[in-house]
N, C-alpha and C. Protein backbone atom coordinates (compact mmCIF):
# COMPACT_ATOMS: atom_id res chain seq x y z
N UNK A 1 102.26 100.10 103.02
CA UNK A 1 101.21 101.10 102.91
C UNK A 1 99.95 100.56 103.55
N UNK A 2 99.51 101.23 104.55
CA UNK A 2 98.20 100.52 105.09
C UNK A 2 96.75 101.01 104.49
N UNK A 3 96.27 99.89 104.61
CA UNK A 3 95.11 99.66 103.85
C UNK A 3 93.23 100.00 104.15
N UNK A 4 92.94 101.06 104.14
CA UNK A 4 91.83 101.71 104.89
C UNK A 4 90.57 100.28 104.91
N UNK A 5 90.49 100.58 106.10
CA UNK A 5 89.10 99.58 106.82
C UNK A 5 88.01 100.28 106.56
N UNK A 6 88.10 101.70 106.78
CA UNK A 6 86.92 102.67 106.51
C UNK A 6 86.65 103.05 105.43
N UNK A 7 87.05 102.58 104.28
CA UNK A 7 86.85 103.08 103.02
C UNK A 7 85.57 102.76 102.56
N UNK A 8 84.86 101.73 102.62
CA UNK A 8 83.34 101.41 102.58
C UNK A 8 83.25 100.30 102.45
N UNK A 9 82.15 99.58 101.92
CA UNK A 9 81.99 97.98 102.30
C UNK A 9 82.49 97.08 101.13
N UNK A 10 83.29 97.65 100.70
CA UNK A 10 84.20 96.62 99.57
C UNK A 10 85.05 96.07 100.84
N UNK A 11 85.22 96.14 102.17
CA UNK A 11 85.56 95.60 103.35
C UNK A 11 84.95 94.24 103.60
N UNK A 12 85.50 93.14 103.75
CA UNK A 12 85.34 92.12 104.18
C UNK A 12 84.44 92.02 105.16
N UNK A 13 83.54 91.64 105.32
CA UNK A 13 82.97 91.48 106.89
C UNK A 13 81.61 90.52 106.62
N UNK A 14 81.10 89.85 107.92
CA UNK A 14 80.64 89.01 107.45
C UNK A 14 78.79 89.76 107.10
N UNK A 15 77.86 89.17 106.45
CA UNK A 15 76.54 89.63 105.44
C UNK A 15 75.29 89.70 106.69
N UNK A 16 75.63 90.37 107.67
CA UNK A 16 74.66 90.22 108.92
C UNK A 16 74.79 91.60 109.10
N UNK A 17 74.06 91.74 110.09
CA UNK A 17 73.74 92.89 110.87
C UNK A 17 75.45 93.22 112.08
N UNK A 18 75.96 91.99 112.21
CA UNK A 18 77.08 91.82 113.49
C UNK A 18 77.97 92.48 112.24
N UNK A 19 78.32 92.75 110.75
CA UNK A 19 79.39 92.55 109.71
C UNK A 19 78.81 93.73 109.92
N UNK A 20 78.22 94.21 109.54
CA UNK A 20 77.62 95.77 109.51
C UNK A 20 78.03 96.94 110.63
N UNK A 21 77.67 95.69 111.77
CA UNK A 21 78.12 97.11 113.12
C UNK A 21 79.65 96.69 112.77
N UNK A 22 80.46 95.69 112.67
CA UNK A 22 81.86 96.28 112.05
C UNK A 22 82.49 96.92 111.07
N UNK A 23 81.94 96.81 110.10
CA UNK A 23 82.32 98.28 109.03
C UNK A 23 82.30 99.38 109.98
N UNK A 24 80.61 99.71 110.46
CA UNK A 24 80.56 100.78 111.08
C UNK A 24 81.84 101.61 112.22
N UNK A 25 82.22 99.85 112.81
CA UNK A 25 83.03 100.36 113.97
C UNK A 25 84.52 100.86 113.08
N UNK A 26 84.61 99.93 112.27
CA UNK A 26 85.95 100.52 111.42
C UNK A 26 85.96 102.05 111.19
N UNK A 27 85.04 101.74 110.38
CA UNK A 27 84.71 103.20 109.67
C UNK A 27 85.05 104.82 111.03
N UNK A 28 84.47 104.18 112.03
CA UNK A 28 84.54 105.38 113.10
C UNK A 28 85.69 105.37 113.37
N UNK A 29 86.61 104.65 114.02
CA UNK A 29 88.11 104.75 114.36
C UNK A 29 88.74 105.14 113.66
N UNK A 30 88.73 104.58 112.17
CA UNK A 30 89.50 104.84 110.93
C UNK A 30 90.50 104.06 111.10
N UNK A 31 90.29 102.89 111.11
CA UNK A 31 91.09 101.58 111.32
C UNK A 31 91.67 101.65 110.01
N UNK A 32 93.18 101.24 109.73
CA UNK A 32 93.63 100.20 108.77
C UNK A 32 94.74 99.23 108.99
N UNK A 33 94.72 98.60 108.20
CA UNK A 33 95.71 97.66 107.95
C UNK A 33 97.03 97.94 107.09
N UNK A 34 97.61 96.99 107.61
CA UNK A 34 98.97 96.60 107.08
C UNK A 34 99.62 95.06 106.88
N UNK A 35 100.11 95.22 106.18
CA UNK A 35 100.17 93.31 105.56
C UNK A 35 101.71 93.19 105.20
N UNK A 36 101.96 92.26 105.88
CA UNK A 36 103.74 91.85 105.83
C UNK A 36 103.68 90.44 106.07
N UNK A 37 104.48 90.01 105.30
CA UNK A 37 104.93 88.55 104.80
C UNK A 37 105.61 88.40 106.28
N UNK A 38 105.49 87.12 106.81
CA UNK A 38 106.08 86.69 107.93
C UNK A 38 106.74 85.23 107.66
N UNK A 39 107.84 84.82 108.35
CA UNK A 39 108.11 83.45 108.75
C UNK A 39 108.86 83.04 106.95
N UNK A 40 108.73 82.06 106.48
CA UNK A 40 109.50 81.39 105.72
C UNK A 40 108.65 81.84 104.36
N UNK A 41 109.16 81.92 103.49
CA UNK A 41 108.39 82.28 101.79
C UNK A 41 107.09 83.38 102.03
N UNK A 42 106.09 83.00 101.37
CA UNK A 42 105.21 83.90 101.22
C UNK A 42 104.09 83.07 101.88
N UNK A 43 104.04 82.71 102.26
CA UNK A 43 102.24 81.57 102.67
C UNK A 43 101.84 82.34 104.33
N UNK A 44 102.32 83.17 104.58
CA UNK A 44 102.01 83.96 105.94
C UNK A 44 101.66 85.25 105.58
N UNK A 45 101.06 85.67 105.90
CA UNK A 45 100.73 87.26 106.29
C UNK A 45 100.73 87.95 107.32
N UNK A 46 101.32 88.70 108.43
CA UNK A 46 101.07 88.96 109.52
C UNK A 46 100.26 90.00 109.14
N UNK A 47 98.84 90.58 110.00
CA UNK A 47 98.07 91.88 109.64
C UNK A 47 98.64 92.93 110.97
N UNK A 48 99.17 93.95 111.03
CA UNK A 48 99.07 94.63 111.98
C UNK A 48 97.62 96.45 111.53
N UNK A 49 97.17 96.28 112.87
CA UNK A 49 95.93 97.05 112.72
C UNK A 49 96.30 98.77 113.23
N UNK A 50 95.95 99.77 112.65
CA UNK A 50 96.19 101.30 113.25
C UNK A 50 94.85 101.74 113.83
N UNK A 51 94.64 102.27 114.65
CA UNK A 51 93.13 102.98 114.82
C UNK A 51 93.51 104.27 115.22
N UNK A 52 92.39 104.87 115.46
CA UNK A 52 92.56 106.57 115.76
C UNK A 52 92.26 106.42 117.03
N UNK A 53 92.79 106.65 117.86
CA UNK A 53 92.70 106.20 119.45
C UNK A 53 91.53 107.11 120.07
N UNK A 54 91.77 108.60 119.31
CA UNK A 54 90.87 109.97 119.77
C UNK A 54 89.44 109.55 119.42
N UNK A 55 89.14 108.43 118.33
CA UNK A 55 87.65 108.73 117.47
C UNK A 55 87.38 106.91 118.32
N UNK A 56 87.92 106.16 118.85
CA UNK A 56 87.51 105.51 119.86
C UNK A 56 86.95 105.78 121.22
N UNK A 57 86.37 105.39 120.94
CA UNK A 57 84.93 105.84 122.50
C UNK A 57 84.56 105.10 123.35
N UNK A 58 84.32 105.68 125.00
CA UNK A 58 83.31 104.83 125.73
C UNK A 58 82.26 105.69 125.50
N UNK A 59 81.41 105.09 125.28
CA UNK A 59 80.27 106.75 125.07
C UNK A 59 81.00 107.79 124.67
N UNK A 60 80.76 108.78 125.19
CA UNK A 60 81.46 110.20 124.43
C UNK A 60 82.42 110.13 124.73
N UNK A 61 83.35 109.58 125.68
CA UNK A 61 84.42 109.86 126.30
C UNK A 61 85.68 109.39 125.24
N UNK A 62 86.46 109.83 124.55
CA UNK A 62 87.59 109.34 123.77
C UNK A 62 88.60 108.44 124.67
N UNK A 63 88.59 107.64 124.14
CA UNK A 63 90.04 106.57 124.84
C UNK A 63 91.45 107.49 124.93
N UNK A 64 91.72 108.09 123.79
CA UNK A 64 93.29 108.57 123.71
C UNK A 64 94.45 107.35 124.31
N UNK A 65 95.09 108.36 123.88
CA UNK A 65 96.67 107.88 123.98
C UNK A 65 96.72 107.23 125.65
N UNK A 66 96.53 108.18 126.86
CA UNK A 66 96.60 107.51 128.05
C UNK A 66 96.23 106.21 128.18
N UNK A 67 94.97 106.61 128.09
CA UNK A 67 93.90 105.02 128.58
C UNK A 67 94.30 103.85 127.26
N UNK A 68 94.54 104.53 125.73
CA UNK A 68 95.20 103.06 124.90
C UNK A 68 96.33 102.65 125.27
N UNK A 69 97.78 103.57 125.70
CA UNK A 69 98.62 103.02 126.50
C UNK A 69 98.85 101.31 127.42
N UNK A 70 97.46 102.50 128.20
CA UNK A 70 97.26 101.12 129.12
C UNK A 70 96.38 99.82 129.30
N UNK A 71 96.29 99.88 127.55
CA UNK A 71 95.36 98.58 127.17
C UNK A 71 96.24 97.90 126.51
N UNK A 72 97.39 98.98 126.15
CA UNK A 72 98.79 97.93 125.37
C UNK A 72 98.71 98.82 123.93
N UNK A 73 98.30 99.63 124.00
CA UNK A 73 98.21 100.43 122.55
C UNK A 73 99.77 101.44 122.44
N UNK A 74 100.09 101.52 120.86
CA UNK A 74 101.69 102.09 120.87
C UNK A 74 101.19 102.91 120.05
N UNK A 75 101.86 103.59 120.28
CA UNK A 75 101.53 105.25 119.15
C UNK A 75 102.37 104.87 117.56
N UNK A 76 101.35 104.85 116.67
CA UNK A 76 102.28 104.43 115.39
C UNK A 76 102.42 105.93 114.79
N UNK A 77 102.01 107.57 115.39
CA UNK A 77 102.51 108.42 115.12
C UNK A 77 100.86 109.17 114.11
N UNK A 78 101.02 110.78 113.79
CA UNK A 78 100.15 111.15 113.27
C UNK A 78 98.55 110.67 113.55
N UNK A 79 98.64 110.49 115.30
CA UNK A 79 96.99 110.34 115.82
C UNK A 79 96.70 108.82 115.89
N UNK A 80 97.36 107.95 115.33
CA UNK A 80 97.14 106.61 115.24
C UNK A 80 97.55 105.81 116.12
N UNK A 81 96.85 104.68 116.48
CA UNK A 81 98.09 103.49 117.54
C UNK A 81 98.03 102.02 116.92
N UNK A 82 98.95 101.63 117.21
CA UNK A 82 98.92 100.00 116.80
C UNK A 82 98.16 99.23 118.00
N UNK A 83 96.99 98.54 117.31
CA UNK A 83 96.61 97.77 117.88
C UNK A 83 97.27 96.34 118.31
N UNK A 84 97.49 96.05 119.98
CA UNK A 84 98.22 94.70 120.62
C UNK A 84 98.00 93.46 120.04
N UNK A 85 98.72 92.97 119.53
CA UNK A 85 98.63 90.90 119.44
C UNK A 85 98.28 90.75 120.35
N UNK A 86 98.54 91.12 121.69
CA UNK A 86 97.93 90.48 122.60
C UNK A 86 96.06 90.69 123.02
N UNK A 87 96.03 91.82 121.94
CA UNK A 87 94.53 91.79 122.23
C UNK A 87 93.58 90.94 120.75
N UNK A 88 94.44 91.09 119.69
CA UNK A 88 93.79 90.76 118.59
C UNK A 88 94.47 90.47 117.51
N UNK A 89 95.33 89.43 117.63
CA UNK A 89 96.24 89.05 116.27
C UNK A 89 95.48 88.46 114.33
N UNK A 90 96.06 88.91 113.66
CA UNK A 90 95.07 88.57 112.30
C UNK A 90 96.26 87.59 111.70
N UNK A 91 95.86 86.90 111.12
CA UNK A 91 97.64 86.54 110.02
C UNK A 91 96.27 85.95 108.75
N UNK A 92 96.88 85.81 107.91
CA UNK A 92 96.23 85.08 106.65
C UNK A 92 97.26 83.77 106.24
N UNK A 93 97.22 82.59 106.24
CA UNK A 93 97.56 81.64 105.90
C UNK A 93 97.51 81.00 104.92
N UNK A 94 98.24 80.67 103.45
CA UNK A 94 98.05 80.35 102.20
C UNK A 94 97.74 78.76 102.64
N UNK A 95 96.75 78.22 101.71
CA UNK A 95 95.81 77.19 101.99
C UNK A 95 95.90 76.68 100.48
N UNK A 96 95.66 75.19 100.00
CA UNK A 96 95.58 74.98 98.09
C UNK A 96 94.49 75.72 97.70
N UNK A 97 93.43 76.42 98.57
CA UNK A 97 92.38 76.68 98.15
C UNK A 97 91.99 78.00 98.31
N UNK A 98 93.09 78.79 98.95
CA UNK A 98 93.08 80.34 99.02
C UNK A 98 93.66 80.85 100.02
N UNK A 99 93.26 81.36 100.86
CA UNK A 99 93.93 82.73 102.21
C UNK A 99 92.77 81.98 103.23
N UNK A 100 93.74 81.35 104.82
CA UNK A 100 92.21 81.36 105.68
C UNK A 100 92.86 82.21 106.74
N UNK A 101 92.47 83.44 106.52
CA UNK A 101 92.39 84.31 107.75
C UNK A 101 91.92 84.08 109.09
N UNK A 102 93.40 84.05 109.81
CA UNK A 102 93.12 83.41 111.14
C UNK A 102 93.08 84.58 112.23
N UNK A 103 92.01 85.19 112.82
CA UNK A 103 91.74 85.72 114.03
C UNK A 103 91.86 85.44 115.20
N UNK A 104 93.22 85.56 116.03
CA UNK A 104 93.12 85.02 117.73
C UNK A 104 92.93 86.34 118.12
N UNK A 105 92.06 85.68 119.90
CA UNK A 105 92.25 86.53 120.33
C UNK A 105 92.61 86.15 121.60
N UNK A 106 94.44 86.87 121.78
CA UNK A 106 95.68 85.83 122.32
C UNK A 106 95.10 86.12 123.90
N UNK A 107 95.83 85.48 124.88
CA UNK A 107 95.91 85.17 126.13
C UNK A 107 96.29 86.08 126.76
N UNK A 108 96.40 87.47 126.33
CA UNK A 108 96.65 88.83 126.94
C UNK A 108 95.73 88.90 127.38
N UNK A 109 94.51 88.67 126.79
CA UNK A 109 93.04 89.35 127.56
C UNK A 109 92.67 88.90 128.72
N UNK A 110 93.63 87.84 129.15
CA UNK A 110 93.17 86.83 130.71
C UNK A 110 93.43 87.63 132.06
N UNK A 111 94.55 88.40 131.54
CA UNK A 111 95.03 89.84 132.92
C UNK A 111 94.41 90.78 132.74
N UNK A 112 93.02 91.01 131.96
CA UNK A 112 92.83 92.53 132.02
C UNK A 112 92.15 92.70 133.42
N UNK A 113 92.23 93.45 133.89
CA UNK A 113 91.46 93.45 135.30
C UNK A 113 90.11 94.56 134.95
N UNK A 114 88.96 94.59 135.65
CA UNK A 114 87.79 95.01 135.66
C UNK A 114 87.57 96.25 134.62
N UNK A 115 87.92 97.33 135.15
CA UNK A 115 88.04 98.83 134.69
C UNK A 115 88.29 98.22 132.68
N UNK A 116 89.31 97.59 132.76
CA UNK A 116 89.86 97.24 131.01
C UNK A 116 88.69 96.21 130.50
N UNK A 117 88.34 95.37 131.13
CA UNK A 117 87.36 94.70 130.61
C UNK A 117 86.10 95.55 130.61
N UNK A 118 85.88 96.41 131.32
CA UNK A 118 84.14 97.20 131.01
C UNK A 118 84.44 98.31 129.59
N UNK A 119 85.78 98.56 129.59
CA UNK A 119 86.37 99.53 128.55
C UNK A 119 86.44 98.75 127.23
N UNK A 120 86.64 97.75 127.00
CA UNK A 120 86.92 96.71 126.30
C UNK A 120 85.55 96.30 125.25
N UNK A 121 84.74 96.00 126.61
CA UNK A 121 82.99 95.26 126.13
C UNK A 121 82.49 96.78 125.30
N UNK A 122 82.86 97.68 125.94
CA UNK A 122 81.90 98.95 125.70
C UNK A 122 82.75 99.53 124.32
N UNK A 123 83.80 98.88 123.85
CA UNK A 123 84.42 99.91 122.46
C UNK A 123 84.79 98.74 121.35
N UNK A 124 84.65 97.15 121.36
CA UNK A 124 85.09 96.40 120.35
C UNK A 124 83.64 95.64 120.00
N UNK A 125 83.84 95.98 118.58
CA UNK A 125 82.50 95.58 118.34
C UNK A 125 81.80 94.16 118.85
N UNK A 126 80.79 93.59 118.65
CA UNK A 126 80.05 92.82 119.52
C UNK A 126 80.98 91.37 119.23
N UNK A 127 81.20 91.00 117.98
CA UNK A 127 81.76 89.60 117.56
C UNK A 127 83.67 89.86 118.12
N UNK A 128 84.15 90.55 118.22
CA UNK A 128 85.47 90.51 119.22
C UNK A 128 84.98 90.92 120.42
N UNK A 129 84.27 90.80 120.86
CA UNK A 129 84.05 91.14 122.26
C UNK A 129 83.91 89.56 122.68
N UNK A 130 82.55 88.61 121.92
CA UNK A 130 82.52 87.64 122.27
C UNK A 130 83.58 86.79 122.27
N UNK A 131 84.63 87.15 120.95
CA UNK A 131 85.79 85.97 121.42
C UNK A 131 86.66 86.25 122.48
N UNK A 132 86.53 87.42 123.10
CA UNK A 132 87.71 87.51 124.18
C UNK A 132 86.67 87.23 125.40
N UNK A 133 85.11 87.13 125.25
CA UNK A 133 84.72 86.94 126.53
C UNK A 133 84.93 85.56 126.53
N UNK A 134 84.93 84.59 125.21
CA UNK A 134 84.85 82.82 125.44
C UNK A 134 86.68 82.81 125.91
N UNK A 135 87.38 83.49 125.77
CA UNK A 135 88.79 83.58 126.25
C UNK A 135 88.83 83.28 127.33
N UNK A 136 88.22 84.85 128.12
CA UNK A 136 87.78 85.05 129.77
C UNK A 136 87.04 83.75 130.07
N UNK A 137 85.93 82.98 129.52
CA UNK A 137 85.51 82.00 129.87
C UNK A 137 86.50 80.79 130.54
N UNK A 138 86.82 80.56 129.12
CA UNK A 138 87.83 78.73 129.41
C UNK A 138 89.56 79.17 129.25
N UNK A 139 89.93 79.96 129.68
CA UNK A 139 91.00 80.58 129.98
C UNK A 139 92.07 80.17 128.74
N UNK A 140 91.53 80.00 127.63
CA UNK A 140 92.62 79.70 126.59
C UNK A 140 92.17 80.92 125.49
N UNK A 141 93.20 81.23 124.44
CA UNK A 141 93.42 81.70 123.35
C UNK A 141 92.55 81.27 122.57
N UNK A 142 91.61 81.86 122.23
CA UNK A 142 90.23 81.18 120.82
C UNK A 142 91.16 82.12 119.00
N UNK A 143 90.34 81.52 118.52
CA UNK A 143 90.92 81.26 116.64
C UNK A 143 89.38 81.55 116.00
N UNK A 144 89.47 82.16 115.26
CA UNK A 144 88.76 82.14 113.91
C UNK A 144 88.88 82.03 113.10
N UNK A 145 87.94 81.74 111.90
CA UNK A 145 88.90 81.09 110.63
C UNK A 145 88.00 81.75 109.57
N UNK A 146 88.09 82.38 108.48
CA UNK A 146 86.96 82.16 107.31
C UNK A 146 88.04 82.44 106.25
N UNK A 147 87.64 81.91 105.05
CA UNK A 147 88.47 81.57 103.93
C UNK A 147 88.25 82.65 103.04
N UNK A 148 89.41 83.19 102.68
CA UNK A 148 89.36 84.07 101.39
C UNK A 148 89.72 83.83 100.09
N UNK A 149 88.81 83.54 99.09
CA UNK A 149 89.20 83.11 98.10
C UNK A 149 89.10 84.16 97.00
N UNK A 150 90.26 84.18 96.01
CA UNK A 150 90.54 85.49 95.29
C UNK A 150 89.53 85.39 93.77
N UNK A 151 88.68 86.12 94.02
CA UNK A 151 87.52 86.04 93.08
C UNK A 151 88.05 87.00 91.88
N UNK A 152 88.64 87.85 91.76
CA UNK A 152 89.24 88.63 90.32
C UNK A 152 91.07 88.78 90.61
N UNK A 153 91.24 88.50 89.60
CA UNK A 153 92.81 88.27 89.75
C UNK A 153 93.10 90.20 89.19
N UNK A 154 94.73 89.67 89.32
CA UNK A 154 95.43 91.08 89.18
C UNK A 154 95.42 91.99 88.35
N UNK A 155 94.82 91.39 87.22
CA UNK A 155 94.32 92.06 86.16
C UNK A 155 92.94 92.20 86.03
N UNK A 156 92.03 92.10 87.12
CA UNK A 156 90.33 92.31 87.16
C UNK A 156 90.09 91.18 86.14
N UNK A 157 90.13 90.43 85.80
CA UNK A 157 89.49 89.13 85.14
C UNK A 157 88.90 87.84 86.38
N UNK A 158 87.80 87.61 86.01
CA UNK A 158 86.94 87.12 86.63
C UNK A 158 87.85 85.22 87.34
N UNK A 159 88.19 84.87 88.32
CA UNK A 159 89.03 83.52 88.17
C UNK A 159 87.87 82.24 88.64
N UNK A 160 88.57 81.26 88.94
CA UNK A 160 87.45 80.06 88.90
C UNK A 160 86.56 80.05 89.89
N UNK A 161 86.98 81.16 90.65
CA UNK A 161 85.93 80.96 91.80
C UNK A 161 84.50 82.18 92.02
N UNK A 162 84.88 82.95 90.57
CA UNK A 162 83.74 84.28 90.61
C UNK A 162 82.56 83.43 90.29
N UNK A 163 82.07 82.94 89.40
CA UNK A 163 80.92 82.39 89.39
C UNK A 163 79.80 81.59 90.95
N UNK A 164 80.85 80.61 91.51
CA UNK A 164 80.43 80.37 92.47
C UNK A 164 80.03 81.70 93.80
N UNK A 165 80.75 82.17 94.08
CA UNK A 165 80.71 83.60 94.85
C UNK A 165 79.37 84.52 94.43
N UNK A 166 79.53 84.72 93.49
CA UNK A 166 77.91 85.09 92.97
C UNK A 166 77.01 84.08 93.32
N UNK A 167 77.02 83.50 93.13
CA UNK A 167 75.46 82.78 93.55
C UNK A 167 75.50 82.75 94.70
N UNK A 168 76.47 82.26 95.77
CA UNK A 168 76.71 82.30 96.75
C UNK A 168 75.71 83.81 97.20
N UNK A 169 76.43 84.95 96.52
CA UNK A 169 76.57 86.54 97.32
C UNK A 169 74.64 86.21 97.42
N UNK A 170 74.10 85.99 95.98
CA UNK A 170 72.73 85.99 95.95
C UNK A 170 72.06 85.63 96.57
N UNK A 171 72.45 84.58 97.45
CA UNK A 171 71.41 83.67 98.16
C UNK A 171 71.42 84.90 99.71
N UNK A 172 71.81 85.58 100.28
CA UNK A 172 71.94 86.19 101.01
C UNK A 172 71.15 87.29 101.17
N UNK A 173 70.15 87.75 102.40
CA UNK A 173 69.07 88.86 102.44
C UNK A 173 70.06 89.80 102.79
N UNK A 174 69.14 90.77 101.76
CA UNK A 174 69.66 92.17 101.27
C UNK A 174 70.75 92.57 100.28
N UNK A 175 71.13 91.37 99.69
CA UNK A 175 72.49 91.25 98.53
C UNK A 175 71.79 91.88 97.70
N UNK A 176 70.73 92.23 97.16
CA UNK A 176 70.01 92.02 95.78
C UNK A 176 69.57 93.55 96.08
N UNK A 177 69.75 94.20 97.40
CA UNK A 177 69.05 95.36 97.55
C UNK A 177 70.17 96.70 97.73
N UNK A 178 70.12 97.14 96.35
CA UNK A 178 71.36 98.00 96.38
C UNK A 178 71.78 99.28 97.63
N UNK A 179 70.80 99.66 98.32
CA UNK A 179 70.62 99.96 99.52
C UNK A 179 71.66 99.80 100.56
N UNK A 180 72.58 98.67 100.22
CA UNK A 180 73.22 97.50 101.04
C UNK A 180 74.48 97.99 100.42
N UNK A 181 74.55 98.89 99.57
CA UNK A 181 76.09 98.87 98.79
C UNK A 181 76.18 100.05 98.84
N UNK A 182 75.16 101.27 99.00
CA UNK A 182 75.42 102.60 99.15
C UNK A 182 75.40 103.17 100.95
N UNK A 183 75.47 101.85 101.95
CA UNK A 183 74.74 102.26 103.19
C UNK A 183 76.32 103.69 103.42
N UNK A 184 75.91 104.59 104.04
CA UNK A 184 77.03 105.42 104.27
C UNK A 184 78.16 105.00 105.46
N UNK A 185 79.30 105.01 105.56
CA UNK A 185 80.18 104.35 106.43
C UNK A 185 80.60 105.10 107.42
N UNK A 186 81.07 105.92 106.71
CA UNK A 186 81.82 107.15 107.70
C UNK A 186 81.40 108.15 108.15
N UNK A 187 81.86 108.35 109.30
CA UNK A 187 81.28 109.81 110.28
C UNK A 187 82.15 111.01 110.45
């Protein structure tokens, strides 16, 4: 069952202005996810991503089905496409200390030729844009990493790591300003 990106900012993203224009960008496509166990036991996650290809834009112009086609986009059916590994693989990796969600962004992006790269800069928000431009840079596959640690367990009870996370969330401008929790997402 995939998992809405656009649902509002109970979304992961990072406490900046760059985390913000990605909700936003979620929110417009109507991105979600999907999460499947990969490889041996459970300590993998592969993420595969859906977007609305029509509510993706260069400016006004909708991408659609043609032009995602030929960025490597597959029709996952009912308006949606699966977004390429080769443009943006996610997996989550079990760690002693939680989930470190690993972001490449693979070595597909080294053939895009001009036209896909101005299409590219102009529709993925600013922080995947930069890792596929440091790609284009030094011609290798770049990684991201940030750690997810499960702050309320399965039964909503608070686990060893809610306390820290709060103070943490606090120290951060605009945490404290509820403003920040009602911003509207969707268009």
């Amino acid at each position: 069952t995939p998992i809405e990106q656009y649902g509002g900012p109970q979304w992961a993203a990072q406490a900046t202005d760059a985390g913000m224009d990605a909700l936003r960008f979620h929110s417009t496509i109507r991105s979600t996810m999907s999460y499947c166990y990969s490889g041996d036991g459970n300590d993998t996650i592969q993420l595969y991503q859906k977007v609305d290809l029509d509510s993706l834009k260069v400016g006004p112009i909708p991408i659609g089905a043609t032009i995602g086609s030929l960025l490597g986009f597959v029709g996952a059916g009912h308006g949606q496409a699966w977004v390429p590994h080769s443009l943006v693989d996610m997996k989550l990796v079990r760690q002693p200390w939680g989930w470190d969600q690993v972001t490449t962004v693979a070595d597909g992006v080294l053939g895009l030729d001009p036209l896909e790269e101005v299409v590219l800069s102009l529709i993925l928000p600013s922080g995947i844009w930069d890792l596929v431009s440091m790609v284009k840079a030094t011609g290798l596959a770049t990684s991201s990493h940030f750690p997810l640690l499960q702050v309320v367990d399965g039964e909503g009870k608070k686990t060893e790591h809610f306390d820290s996370f709060l103070a943490f969330m606090q120290t951060l401008p605009g945490m404290n300003d509820k403003a920040f929790y009602s911003l509207p997402l969707t268009t």
